[in-house]
Structure formats: C-alpha cells, structure tokens
N, C-alpha and C. Protein backbone atom coordinates (compact mmCIF):
# COMPACT_ATOMS: atom_id res chain seq x y z
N UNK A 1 153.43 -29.17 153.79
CA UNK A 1 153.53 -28.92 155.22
C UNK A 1 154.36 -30.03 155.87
N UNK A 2 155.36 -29.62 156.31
CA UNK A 2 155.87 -30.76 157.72
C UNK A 2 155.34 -31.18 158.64
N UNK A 3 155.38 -32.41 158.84
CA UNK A 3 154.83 -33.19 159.74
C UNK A 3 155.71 -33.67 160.72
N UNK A 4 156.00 -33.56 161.94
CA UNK A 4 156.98 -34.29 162.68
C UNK A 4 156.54 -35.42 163.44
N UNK A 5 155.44 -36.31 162.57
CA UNK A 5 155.60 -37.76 163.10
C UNK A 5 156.53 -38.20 161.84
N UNK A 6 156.66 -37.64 160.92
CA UNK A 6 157.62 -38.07 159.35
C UNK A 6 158.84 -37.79 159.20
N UNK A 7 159.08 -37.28 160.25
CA UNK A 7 160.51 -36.34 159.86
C UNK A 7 161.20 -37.33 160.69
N UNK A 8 162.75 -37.51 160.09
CA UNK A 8 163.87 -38.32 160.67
C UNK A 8 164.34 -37.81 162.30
N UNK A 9 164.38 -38.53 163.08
CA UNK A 9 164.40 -38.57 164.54
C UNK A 9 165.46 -37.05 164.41
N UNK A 10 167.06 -37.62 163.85
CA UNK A 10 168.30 -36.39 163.85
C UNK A 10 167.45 -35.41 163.36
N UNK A 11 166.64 -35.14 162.44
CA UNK A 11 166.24 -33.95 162.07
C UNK A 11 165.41 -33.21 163.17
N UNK A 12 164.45 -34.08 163.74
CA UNK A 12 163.91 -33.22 165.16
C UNK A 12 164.43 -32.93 165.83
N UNK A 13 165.63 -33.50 166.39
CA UNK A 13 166.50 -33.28 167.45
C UNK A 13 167.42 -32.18 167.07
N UNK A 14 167.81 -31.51 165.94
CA UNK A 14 168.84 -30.54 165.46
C UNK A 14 167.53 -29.54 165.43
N UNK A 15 166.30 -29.68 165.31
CA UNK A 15 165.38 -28.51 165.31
C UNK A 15 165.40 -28.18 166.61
N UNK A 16 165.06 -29.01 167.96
CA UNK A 16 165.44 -28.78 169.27
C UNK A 16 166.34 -27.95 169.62
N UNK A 17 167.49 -28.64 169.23
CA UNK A 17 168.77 -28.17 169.73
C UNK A 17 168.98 -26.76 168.91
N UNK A 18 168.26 -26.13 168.41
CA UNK A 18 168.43 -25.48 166.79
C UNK A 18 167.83 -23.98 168.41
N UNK A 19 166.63 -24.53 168.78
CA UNK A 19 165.38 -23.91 169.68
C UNK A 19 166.21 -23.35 170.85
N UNK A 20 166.74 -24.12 171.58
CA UNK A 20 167.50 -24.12 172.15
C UNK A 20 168.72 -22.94 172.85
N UNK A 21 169.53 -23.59 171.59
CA UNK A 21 170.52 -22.77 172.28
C UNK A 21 170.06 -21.32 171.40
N UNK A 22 169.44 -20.94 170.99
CA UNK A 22 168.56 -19.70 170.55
C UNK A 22 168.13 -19.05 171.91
N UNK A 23 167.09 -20.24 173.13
CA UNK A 23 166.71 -19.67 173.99
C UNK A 23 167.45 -19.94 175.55
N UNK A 24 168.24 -20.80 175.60
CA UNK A 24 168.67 -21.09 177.28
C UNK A 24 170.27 -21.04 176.89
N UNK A 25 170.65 -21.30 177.97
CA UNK A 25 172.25 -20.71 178.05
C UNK A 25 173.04 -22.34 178.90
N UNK A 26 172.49 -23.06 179.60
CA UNK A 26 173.00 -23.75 179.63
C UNK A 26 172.24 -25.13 180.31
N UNK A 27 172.54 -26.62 179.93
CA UNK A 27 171.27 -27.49 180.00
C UNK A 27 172.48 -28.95 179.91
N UNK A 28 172.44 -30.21 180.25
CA UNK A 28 172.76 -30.93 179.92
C UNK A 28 172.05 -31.85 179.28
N UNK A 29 170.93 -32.00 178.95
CA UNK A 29 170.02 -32.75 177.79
C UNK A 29 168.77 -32.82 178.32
N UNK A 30 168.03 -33.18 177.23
CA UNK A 30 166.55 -33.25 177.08
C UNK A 30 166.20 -34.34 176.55
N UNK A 31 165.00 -34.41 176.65
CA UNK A 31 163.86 -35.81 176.30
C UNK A 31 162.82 -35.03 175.76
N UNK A 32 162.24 -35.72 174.69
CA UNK A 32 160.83 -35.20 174.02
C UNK A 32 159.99 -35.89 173.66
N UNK A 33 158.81 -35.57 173.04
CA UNK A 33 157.72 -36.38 173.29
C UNK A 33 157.09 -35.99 172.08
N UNK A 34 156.92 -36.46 171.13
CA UNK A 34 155.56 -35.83 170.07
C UNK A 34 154.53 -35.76 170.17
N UNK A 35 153.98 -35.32 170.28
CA UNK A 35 152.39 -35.38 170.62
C UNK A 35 151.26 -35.36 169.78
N UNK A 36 151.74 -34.70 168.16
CA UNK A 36 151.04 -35.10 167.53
C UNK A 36 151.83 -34.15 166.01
N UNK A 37 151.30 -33.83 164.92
CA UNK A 37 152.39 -33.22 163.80
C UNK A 37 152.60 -32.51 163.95
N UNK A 38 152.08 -31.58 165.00
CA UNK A 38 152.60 -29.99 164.82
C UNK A 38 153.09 -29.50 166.34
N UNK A 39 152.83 -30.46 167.16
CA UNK A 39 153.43 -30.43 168.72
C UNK A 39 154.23 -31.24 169.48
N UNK A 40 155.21 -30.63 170.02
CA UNK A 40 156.46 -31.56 170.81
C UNK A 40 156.74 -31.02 172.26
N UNK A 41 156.89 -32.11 173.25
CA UNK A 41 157.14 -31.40 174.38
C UNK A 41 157.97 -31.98 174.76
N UNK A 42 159.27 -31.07 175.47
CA UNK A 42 160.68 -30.85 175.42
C UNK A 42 160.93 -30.73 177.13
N UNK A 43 161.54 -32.13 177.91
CA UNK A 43 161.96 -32.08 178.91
C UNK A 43 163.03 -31.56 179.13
N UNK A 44 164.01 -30.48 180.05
CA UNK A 44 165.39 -30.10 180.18
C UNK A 44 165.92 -30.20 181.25
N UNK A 45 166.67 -30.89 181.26
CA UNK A 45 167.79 -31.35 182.63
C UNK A 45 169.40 -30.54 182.67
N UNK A 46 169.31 -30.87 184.06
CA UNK A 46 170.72 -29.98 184.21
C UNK A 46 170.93 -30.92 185.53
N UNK A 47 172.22 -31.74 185.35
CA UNK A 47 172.66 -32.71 186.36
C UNK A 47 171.38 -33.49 186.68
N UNK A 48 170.50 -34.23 185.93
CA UNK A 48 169.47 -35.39 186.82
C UNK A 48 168.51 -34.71 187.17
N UNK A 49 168.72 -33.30 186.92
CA UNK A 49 167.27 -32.36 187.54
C UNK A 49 166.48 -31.71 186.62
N UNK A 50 165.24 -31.90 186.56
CA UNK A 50 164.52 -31.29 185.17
C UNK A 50 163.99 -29.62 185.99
N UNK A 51 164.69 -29.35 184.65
CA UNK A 51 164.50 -28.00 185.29
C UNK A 51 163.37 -26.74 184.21
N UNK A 52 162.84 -27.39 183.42
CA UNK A 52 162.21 -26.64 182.17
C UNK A 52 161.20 -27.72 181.44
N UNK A 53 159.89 -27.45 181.34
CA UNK A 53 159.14 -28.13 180.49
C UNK A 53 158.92 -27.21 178.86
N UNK A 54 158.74 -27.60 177.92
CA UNK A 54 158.87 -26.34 177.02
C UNK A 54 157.48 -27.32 175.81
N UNK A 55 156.79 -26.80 175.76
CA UNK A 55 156.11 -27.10 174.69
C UNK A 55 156.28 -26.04 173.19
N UNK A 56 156.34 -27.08 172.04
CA UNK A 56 156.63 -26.24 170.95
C UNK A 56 155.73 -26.15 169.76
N UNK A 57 155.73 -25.54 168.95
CA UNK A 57 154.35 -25.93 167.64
C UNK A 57 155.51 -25.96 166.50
N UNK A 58 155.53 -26.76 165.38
CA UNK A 58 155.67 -26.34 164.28
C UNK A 58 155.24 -25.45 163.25
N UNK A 59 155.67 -24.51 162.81
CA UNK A 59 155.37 -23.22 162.45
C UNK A 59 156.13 -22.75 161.26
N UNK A 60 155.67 -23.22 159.63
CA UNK A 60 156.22 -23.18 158.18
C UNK A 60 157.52 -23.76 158.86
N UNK A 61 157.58 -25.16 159.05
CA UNK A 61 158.72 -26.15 158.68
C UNK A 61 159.79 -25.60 159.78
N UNK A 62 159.42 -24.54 161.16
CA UNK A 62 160.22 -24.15 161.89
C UNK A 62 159.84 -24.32 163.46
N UNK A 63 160.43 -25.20 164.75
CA UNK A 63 159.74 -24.98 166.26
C UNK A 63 159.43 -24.04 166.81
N UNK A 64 158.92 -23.20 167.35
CA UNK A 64 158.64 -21.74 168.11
C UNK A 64 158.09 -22.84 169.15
N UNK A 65 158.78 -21.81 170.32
CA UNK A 65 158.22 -22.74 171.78
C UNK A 65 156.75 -21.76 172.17
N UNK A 66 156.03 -22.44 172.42
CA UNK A 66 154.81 -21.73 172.43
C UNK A 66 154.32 -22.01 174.46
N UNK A 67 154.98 -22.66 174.94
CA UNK A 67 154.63 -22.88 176.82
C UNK A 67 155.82 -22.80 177.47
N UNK A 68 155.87 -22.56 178.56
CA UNK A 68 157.21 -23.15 179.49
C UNK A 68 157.08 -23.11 180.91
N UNK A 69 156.86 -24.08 181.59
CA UNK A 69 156.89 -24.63 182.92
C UNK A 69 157.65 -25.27 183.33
C-alpha cells in the first residue's frame, strides 16, 4: 500500500497535478497539506485568490478527490 507521508514530494505533486487537470480547466497553483497516509488537502488559487478547497484519499496507489469547498 502507498503511503503519502513516504512518497517523494515531485511524486505527490505530479499525482495533484495528474487530479487536476483531469478535473478543473484553469488555476494558477496550489498548496497542500498531508494530513495523514491516505489524505491530502489541496488549496487552489487563481491570481492570489483561493478559489477551491479539494480534499483527496488515496485509493490503490491513485488520488480521487473525495470533498470540495
């Protein structure tokens, strides 16, 4: 099982970005937060303005966003 307190920072961040442009269309960056091995929560900005909170689970070695506020 994957754990994403173990996994290399680039590797979370290409799973993000992986999440991503799968689900939104346009964003100028994010900030995240681990929260623990199987949960990450994903700030999204667009110009200085957060415009999307997204919580995600790890799910067989893959993110599925599971919240969004």
């Amino acid at each position: 099982m994957t754990d994403l307190l173990k996994l290399d920072w680039d590797n979370v961040e290409d799973m993000i970005k992986s999440v991503l442009e799968d689900k939104i269309r346009v964003y100028d960056y994010f900030n995240y937060f681990i929260i623990d091995s199987e949960h990450i929560l994903v700030k999204i900005y667009e110009e200085d303005k957060e415009i999307f909170t997204v919580k995600m689970e790890l799910r067989i070695g893959k993110l599925e966003v599971v919240e969004v506020s």
